[in-house]
C-alpha atoms as a PDB file:
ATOM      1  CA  UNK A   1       0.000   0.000   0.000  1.00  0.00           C
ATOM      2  CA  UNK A   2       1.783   3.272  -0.878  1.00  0.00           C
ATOM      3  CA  UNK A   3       0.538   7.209   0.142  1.00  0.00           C
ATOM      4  CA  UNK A   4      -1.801   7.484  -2.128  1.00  0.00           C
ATOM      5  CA  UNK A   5      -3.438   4.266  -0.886  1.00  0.00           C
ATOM      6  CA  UNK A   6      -3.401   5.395   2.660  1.00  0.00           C
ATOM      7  CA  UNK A   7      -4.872   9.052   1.403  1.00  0.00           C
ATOM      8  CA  UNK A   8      -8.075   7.379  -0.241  1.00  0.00           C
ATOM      9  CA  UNK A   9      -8.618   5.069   2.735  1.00  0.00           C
ATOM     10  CA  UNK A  10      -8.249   7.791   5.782  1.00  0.00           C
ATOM     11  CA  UNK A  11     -10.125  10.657   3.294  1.00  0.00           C
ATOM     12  CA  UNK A  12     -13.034   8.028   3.165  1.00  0.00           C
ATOM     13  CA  UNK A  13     -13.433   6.728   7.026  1.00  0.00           C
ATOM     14  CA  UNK A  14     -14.808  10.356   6.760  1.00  0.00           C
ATOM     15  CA  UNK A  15     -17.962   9.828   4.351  1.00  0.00           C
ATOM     16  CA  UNK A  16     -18.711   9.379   1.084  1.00  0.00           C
ATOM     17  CA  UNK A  17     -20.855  11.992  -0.436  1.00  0.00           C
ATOM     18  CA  UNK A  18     -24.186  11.048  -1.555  1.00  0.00           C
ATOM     19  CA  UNK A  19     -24.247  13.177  -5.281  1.00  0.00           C
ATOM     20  CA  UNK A  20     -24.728  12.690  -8.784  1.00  0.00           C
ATOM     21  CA  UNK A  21     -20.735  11.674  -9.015  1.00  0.00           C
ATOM     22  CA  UNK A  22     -19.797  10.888  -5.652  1.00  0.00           C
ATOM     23  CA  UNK A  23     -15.837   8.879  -7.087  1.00  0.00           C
ATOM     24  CA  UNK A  24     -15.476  12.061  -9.455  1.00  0.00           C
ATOM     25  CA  UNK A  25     -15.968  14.394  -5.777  1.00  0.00           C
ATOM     26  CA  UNK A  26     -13.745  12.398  -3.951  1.00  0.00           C
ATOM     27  CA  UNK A  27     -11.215  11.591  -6.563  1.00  0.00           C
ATOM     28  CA  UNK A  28     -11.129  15.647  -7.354  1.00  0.00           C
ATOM     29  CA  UNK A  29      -9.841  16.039  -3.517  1.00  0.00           C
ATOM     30  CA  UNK A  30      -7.822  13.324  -3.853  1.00  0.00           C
ATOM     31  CA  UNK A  31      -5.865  14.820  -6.907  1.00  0.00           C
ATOM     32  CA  UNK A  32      -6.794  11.968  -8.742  1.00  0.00           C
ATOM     33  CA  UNK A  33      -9.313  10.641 -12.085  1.00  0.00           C
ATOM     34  CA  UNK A  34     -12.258   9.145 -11.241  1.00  0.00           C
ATOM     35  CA  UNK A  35     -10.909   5.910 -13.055  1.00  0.00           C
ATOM     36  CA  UNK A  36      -8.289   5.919 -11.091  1.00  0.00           C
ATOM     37  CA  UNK A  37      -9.490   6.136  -7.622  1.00  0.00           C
ATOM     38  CA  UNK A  38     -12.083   3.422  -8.981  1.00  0.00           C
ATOM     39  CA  UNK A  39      -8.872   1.305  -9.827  1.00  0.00           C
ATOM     40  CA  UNK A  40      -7.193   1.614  -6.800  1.00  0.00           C
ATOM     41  CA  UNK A  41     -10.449   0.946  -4.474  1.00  0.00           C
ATOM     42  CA  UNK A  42     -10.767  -2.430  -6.598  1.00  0.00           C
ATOM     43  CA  UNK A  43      -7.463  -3.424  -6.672  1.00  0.00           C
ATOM     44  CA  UNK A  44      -7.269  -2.600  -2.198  1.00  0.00           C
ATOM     45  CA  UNK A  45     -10.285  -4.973  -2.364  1.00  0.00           C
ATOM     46  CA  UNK A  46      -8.854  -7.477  -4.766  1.00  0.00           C
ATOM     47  CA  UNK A  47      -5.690  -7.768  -2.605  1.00  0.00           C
ATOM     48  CA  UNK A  48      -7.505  -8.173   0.894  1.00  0.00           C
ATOM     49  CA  UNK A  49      -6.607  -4.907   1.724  1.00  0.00           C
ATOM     50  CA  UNK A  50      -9.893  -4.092   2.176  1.00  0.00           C
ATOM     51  CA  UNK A  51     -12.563  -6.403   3.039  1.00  0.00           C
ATOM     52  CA  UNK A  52     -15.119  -4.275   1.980  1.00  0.00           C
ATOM     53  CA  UNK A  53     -16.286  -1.249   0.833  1.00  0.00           C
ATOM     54  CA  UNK A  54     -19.931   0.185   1.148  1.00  0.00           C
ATOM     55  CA  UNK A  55     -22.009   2.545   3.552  1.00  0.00           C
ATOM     56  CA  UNK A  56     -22.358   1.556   7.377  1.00  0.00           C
ATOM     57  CA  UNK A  57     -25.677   1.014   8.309  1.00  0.00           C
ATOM     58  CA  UNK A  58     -27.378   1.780  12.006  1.00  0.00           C
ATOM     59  CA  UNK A  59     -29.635  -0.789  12.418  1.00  0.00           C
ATOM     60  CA  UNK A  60     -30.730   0.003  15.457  1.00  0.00           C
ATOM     61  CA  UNK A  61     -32.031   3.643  14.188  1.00  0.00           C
ATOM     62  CA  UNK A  62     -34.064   1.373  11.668  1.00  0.00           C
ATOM     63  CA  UNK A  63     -35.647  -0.885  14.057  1.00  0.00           C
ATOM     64  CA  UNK A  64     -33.603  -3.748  13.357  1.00  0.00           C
ATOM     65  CA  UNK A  65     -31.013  -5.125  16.026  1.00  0.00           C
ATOM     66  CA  UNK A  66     -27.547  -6.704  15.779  1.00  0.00           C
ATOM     67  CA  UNK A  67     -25.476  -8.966  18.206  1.00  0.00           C
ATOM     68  CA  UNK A  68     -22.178 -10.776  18.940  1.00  0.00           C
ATOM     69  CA  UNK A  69     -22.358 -14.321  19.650  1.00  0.00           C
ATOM     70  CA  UNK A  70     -19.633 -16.700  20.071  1.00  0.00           C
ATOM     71  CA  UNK A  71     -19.603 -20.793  20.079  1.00  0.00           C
ATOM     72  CA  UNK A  72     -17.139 -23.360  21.250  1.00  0.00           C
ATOM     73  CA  UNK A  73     -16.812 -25.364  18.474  1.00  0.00           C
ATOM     74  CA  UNK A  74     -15.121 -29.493  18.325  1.00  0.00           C
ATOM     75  CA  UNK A  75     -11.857 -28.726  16.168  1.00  0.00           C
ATOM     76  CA  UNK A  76     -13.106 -31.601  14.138  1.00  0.00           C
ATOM     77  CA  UNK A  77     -16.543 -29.635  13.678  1.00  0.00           C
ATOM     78  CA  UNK A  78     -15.321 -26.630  12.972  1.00  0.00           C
ATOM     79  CA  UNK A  79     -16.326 -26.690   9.035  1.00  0.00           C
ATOM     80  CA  UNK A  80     -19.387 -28.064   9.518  1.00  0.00           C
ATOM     81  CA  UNK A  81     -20.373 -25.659  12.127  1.00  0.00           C
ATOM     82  CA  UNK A  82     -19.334 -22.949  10.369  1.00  0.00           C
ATOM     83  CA  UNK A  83     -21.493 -23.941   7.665  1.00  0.00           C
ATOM     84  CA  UNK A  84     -24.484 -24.198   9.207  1.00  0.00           C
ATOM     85  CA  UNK A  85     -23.707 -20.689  10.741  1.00  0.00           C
ATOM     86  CA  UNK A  86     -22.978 -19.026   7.304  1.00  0.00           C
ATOM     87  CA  UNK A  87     -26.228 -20.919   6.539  1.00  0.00           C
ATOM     88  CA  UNK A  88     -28.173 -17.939   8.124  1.00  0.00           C
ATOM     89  CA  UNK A  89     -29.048 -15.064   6.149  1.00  0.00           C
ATOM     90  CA  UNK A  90     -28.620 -12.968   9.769  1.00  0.00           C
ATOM     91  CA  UNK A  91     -25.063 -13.974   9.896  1.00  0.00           C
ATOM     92  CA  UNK A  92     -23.410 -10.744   8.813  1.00  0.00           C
ATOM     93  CA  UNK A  93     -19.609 -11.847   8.754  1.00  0.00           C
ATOM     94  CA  UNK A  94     -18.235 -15.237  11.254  1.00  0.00           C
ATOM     95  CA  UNK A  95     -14.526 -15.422  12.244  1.00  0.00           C
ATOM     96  CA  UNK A  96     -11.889 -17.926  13.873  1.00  0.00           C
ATOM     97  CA  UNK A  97     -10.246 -17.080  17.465  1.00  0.00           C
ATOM     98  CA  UNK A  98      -7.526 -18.534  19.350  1.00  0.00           C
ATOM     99  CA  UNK A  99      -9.795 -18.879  22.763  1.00  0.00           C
ATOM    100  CA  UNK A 100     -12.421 -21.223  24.072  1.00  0.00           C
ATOM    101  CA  UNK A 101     -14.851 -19.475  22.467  1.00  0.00           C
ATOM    102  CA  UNK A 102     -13.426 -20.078  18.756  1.00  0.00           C
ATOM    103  CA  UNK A 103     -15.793 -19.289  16.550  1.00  0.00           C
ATOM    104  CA  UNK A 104     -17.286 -15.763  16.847  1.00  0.00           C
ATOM    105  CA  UNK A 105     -20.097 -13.991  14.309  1.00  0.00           C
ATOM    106  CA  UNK A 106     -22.363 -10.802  14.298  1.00  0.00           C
ATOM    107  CA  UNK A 107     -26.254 -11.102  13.777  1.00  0.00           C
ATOM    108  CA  UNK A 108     -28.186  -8.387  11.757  1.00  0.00           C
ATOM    109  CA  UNK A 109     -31.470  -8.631  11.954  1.00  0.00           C
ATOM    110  CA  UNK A 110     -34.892  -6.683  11.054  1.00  0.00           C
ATOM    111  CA  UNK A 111     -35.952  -6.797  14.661  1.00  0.00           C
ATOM    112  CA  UNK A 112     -34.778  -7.452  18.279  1.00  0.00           C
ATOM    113  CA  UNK A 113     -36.722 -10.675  18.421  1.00  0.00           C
ATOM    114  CA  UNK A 114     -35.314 -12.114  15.479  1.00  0.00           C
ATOM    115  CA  UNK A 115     -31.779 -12.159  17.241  1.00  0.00           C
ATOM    116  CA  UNK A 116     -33.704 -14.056  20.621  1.00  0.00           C
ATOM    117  CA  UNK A 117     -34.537 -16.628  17.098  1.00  0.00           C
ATOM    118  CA  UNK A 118     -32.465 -16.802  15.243  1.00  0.00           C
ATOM    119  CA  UNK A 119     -29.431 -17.874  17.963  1.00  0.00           C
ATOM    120  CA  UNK A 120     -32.007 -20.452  19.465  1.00  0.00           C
ATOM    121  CA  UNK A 121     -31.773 -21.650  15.460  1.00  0.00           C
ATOM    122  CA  UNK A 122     -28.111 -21.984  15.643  1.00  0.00           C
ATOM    123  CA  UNK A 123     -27.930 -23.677  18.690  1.00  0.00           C
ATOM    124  CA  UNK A 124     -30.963 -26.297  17.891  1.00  0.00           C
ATOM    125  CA  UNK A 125     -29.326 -26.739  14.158  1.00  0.00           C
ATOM    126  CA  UNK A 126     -24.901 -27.082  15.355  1.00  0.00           C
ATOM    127  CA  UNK A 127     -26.262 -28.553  18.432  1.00  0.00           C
ATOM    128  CA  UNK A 128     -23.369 -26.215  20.591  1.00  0.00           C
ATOM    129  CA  UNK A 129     -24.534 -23.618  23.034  1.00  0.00           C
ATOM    130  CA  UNK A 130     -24.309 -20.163  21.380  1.00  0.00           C
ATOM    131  CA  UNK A 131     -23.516 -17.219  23.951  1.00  0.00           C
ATOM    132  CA  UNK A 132     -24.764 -13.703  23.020  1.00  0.00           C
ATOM    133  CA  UNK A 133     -22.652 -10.740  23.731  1.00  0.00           C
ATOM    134  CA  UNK A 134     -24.847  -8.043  22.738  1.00  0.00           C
ATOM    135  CA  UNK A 135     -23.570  -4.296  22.702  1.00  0.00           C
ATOM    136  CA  UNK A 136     -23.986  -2.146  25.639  1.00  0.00           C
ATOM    137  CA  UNK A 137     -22.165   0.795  24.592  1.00  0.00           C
ATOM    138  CA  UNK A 138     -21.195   1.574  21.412  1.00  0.00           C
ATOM    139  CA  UNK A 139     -17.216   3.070  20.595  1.00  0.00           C
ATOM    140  CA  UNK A 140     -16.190   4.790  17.405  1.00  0.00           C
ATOM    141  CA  UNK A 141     -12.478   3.494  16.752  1.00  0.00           C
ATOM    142  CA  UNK A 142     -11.288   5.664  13.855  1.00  0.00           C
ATOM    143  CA  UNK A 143      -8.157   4.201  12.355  1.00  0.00           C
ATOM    144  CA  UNK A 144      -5.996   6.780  10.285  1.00  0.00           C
ATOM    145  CA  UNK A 145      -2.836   5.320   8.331  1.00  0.00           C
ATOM    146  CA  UNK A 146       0.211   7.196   8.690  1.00  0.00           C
ATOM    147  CA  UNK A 147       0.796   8.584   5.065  1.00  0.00           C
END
């Protein structure tokens, strides 16, 4: 990742502006095209740079609800748990950890119920007791790369 990289990521933790040409706004400040700032944005994604790219969402503020939960999952389960997990439409992203607890994942859902639901799913379906961690206050971390 070189400076120019590190520009387009910390100038975009800031917002992306909702216009007519929103890459051709942000590319102007960048001193950059539009085509490239497009480029660069898919080749950060391409390379795992960047895991993804797209607008946050508060669920909350919409009525939905979302949650941590965490399993212990059998090493020699682990792939078929995970499938099953990733089975869920709620499951917004699932990830590996070195602890007890090794197999963590976030719930979206459309209401607070669903999340009561759709863990008592998980746990009747991978057969492993699911523990949910939901938020009780919420931190902005704002990472800025050092250009």
């Amino acid at each position: 990742m070189d400076e120019v990289d590190r520009n387009i990521i910390n100038t975009l933790q800031n917002g992306f502006p909702v216009c007519a040409a929103p890459y051709h706004q942000v590319a102007g400040q960048l001193g950059l095209t539009e085509l490239e700032l497009i480029a660069r944005l898919k080749a950060l994604l391409d390379n795992g740079t960047l895991t993804r790219f797209g607008p946050l969402y508060n669920a909350e503020q919409m009525g939905g609800a979302l949650t941590l939960a965490a399993v212990k999952t059998p090493a020699d389960r682990f792939d078929e748990v995970t499938k099953i997990i990733n089975s869920f439409p709620e499951v917004a992203h699932n990830y590996a950890r070195d602890h007890a607890l090794n197999m963590w994942f976030v719930l979206a859902t459309e209401t607070p119920r669903q999340i009561l639901q759709t863990l008592a799913a998980i746990e009747q379906q991978t057969g492993l007791t699911v523990y949910n961690m939901p938020k009780i206050k919420e931190y902005f971390v704002n990472l800025k790369l050092e250009a």
